[in-house]
Protein backbone atom coordinates (compact mmCIF):
# COMPACT_ATOMS: atom_id res chain seq x y z
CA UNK A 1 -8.54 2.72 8.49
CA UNK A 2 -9.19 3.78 11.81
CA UNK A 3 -6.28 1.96 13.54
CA UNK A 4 -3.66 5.13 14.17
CA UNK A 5 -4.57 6.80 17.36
CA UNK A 6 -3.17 10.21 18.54
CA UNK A 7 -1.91 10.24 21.89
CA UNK A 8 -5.37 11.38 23.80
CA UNK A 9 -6.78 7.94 22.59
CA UNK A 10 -3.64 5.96 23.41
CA UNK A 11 -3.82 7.96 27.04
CA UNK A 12 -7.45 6.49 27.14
CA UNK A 13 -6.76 2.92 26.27
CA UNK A 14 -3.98 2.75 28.66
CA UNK A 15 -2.81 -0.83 28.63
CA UNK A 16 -4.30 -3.11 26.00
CA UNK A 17 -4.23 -6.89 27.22
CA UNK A 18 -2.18 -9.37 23.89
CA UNK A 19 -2.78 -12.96 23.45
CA UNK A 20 0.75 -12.52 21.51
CA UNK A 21 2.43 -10.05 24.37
CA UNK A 22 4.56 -12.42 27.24
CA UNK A 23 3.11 -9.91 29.69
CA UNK A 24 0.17 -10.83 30.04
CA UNK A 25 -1.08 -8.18 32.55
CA UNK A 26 -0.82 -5.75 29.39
CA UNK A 27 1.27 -4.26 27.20
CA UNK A 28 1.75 -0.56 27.43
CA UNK A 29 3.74 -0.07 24.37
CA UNK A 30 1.97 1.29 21.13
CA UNK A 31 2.09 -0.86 18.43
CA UNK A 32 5.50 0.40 16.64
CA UNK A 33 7.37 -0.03 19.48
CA UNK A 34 6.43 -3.61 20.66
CA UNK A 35 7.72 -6.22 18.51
CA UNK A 36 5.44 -9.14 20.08
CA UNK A 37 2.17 -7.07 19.70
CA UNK A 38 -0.48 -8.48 17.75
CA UNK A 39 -1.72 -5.50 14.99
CA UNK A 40 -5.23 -7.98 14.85
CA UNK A 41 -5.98 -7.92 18.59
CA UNK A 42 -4.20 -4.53 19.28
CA UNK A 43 -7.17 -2.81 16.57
CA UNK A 44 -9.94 -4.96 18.07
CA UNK A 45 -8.87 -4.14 21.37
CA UNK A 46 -8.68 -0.51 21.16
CA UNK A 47 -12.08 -0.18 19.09
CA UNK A 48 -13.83 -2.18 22.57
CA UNK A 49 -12.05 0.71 24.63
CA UNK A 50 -12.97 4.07 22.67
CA UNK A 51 -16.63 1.67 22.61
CA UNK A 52 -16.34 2.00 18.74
CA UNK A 53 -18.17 0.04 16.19
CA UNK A 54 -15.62 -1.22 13.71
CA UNK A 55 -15.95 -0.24 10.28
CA UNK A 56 -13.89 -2.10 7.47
CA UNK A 57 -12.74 -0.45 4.89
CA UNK A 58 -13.49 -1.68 1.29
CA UNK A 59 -12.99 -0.66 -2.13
CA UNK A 60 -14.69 -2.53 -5.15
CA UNK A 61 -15.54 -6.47 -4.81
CA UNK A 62 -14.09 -9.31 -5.53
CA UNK A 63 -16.00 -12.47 -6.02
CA UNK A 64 -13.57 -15.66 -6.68
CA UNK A 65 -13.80 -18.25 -9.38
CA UNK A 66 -16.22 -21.22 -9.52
CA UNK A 67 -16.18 -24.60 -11.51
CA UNK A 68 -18.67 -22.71 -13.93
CA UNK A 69 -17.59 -18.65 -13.39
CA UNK A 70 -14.37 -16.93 -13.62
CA UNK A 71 -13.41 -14.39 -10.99
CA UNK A 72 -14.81 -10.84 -11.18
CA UNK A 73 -12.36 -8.00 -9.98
CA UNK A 74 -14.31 -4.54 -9.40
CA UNK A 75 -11.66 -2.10 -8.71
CA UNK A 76 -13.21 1.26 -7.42
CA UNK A 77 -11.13 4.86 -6.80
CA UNK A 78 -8.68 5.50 -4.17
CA UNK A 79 -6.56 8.64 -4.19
CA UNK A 80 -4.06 7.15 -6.67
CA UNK A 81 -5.91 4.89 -8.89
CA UNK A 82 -8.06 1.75 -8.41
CA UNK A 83 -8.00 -1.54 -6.69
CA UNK A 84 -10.09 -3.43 -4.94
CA UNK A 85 -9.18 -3.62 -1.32
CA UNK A 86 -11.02 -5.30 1.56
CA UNK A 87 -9.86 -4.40 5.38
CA UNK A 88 -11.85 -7.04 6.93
CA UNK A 89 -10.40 -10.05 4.32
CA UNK A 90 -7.12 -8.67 5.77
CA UNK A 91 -7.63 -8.36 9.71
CA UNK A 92 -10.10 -11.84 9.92
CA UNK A 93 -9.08 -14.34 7.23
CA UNK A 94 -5.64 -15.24 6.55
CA UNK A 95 -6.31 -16.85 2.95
CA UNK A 96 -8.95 -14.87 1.77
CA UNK A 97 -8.14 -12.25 -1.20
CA UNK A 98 -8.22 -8.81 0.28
CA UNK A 99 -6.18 -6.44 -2.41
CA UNK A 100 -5.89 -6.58 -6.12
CA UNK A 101 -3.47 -4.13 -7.26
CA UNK A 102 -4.36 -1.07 -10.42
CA UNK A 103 -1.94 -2.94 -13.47
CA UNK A 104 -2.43 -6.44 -12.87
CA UNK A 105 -4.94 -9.66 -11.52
CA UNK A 106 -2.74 -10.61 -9.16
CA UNK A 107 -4.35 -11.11 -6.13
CA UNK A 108 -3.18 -10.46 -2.49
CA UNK A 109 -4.09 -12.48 0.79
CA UNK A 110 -3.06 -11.25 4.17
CA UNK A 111 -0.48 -14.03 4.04
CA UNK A 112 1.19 -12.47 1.21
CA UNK A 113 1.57 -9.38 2.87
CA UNK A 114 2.90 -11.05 5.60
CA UNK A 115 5.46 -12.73 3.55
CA UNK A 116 6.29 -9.48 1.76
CA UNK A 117 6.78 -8.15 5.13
CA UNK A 118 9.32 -10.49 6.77
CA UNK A 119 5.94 -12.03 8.63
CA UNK A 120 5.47 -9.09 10.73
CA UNK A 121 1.98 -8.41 11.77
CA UNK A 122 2.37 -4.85 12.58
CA UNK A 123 4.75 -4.58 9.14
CA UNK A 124 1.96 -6.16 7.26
CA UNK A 125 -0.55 -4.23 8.28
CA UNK A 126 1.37 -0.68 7.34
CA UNK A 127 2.26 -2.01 3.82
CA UNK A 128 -1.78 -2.92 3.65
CA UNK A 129 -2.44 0.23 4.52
CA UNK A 130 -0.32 2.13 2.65
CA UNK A 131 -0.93 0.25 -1.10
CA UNK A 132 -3.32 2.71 -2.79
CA UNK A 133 -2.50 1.68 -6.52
CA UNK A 134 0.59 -0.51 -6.37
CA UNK A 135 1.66 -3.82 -5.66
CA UNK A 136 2.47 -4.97 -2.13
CA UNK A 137 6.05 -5.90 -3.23
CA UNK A 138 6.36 -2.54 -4.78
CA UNK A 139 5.44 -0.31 -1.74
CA UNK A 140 7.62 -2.45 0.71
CA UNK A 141 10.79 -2.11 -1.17
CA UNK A 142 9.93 1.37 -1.40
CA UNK A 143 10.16 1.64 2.41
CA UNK A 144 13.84 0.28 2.23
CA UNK A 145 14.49 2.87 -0.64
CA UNK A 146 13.55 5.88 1.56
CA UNK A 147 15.00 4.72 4.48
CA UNK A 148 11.62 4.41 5.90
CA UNK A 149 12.44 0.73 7.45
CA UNK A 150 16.17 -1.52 7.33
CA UNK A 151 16.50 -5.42 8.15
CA UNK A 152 18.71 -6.92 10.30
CA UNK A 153 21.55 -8.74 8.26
CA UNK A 154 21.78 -12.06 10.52
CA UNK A 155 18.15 -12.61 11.46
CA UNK A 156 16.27 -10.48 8.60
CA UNK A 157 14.01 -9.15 11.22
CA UNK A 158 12.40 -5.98 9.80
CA UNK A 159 12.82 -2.81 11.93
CA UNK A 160 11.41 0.89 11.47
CA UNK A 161 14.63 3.22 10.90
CA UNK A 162 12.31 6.39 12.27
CA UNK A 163 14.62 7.87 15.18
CA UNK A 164 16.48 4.70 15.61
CA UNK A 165 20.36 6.21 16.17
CA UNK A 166 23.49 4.06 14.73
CA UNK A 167 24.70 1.52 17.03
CA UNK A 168 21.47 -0.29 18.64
CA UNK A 169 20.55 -3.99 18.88
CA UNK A 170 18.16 -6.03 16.81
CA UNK A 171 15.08 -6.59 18.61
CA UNK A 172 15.01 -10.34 17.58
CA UNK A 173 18.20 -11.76 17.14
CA UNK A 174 20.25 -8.98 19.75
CA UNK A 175 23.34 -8.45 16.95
CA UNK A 176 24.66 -5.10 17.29
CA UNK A 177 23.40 -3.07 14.23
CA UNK A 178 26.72 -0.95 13.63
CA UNK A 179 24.50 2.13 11.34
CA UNK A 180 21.71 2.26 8.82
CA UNK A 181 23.11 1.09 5.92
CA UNK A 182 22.43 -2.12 5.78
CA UNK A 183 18.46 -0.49 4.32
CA UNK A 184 18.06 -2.35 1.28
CA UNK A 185 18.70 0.64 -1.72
CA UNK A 186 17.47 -0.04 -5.44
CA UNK A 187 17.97 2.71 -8.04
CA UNK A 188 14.73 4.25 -8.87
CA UNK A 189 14.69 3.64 -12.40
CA UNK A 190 14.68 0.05 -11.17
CA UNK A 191 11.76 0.10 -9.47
CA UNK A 192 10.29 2.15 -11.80
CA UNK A 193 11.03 0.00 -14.95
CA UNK A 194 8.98 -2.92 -14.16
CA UNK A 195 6.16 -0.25 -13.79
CA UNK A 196 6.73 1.37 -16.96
CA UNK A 197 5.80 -1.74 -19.02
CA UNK A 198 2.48 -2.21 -17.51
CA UNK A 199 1.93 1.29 -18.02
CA UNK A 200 2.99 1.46 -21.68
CA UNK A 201 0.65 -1.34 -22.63
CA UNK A 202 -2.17 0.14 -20.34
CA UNK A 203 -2.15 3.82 -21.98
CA UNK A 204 -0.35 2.56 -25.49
CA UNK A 205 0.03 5.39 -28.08
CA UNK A 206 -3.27 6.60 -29.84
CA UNK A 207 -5.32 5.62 -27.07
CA UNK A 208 -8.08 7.37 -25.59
CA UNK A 209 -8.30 8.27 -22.08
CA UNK A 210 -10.58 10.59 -19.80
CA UNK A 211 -9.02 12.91 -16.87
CA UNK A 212 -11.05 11.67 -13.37
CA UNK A 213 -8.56 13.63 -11.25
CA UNK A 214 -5.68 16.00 -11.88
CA UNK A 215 -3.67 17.24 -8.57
CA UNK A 216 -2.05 20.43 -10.53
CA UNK A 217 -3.64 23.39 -8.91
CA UNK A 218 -3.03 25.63 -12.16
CA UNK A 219 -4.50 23.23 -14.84
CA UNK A 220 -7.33 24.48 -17.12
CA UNK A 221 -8.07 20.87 -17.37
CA UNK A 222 -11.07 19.52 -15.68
CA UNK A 223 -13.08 16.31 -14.74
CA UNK A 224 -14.61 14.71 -17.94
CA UNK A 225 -12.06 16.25 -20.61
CA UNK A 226 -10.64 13.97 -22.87
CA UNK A 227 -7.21 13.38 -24.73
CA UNK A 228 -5.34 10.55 -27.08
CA UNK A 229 -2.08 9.21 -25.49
CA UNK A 230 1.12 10.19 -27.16
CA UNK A 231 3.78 8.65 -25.20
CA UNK A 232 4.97 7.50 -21.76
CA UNK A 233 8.18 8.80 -20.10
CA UNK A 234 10.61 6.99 -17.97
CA UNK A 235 9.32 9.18 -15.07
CA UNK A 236 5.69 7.59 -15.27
CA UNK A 237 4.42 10.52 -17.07
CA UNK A 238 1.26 9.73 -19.49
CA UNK A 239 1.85 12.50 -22.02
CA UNK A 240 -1.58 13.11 -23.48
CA UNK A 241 -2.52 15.51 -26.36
CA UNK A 242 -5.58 17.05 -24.72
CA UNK A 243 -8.82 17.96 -27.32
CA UNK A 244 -8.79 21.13 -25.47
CA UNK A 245 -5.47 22.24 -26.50
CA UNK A 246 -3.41 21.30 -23.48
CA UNK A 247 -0.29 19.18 -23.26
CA UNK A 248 -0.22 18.40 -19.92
CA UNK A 249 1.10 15.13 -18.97
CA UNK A 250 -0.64 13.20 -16.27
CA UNK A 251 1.82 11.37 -13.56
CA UNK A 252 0.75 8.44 -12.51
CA UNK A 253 0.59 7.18 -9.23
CA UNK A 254 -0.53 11.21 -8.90
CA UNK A 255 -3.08 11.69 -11.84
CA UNK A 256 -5.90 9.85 -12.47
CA UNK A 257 -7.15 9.04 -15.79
CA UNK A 258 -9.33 6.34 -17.10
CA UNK A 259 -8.93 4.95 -21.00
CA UNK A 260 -12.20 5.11 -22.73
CA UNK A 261 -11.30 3.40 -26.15
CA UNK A 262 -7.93 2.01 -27.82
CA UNK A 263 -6.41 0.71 -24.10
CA UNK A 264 -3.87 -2.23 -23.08
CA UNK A 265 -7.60 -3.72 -21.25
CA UNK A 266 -9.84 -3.68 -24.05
């Protein structure tokens, strides 16, 4: 998504004029750094100053349910799996469905990811950009995991944790934040064991599966080979017994494989 601009396009934009900023000469701050700024109208504004034609993003399609159809989901490939995703649904229309995630139906409206993201426009529109395979829940609290992002513990506001030193105030509420521990910390294997499930029942043992993509430089295996499923390991690893001999597991969230008979969708 061409939204993140190095610093010879910020020097070129110079101020960028926001119906959310109080100044409303301008605000000169880039988008992490000013709370108030509007992540619609800062990307909008920008494109009309580099005099670039906006192009969404968009993976798959998505066409919703009618009295006499069901909804169709069309996930398509992104670097870690597939989802459908729709840049435009998210920047223009509040309650229209812009993500479905790779394991589930569920689908995703830019409100959600505002909720997910303490209603934070600029917050929201990170998290959309960063889900690749995942759910929008998932990739947040991963953000609090790494120490990536912390909330404030009287007003909830979210803040980015990148160079922020111990001892500063909350941008909404003011409360003195005394040092970065109050980032929200989850032991991986919880995060990953709601994961695992989906995965078990999506690659269950004995099913089939084709390799689309595998990130290990020193594999023999290539696009197109095929394998049956053995087992699934608490890391995420899809252990696969390979008809070519190997024994290679594929990690998802890394690895891309596709099941081609026996799978938790057919």
């Amino acid at each position: 998504m061409a939204t993140l601009l190095n610093e010879q396009q910020w020097a070129a934009v110079g101020k960028i004029n926001c119906d959310s900023c109080a100044d409303k000469d301008g605000c000169d701050q880039v988008k992490y750094d000013c709370p108030k700024m509007c992540f619609k109208t800062l990307t909008h504004d920008v494109q009309g100053y580099l005099g670039a034609e906006k192009k969404y993003l968009l993976i798959g399609s998505y066409t919703p349910a009618t009295e006499s159809s069901d909804e169709v989901i069309e996930r398509d490939y992104t670097e870690q799996g597939m989802v459908f995703k729709d840049e435009d649904a998210f920047l223009n229309h509040t309650d229209k469905v812009c993500y479905v995630a790779e394991l589930s139906d569920t689908v995703y409206t830019r409100q959600d990811f505002l909720d997910e993201c303490g209603g934070r426009e600029d917050f929201a529109a990170l998290c959309f950009e960063g889900v690749d395979w995942q759910h929008p829940e998932t990739w947040a609290q991963e953000q609090f995991t790494e120490g990536e992002w912390g909330d404030c513990d009287k007003c909830g506001w979210f803040y980015d944790l990148y160079n922020k030193p111990d001892g500063y105030k909350c941008e909404n509420c003011g409360v003195l934040i005394e040092d970065n521990d109050t980032v929200k910390q989850l032991p991986l294997l919880a995060q990953l064991n709601p994961i695992l499930g989906d995965i078990r029942k999506l690659y269950p043992k004995g099913a089939r599966v084709e390799l689309v993509k595998m990130k290990d430089p020193y594999t023999k295996l290539k696009p197109g080979d095929k394998g049956t499923v053995e087992f699934i390991d608490d890391a995420c690893g899809v252990h696969i017994r390979w008809d070519n001999g190997e024994g290679l597991a594929a990690i998802f969230g890394v690895d891309i494989i596709k099941v081609v008979e026996g799978g938790g969708n057919d």
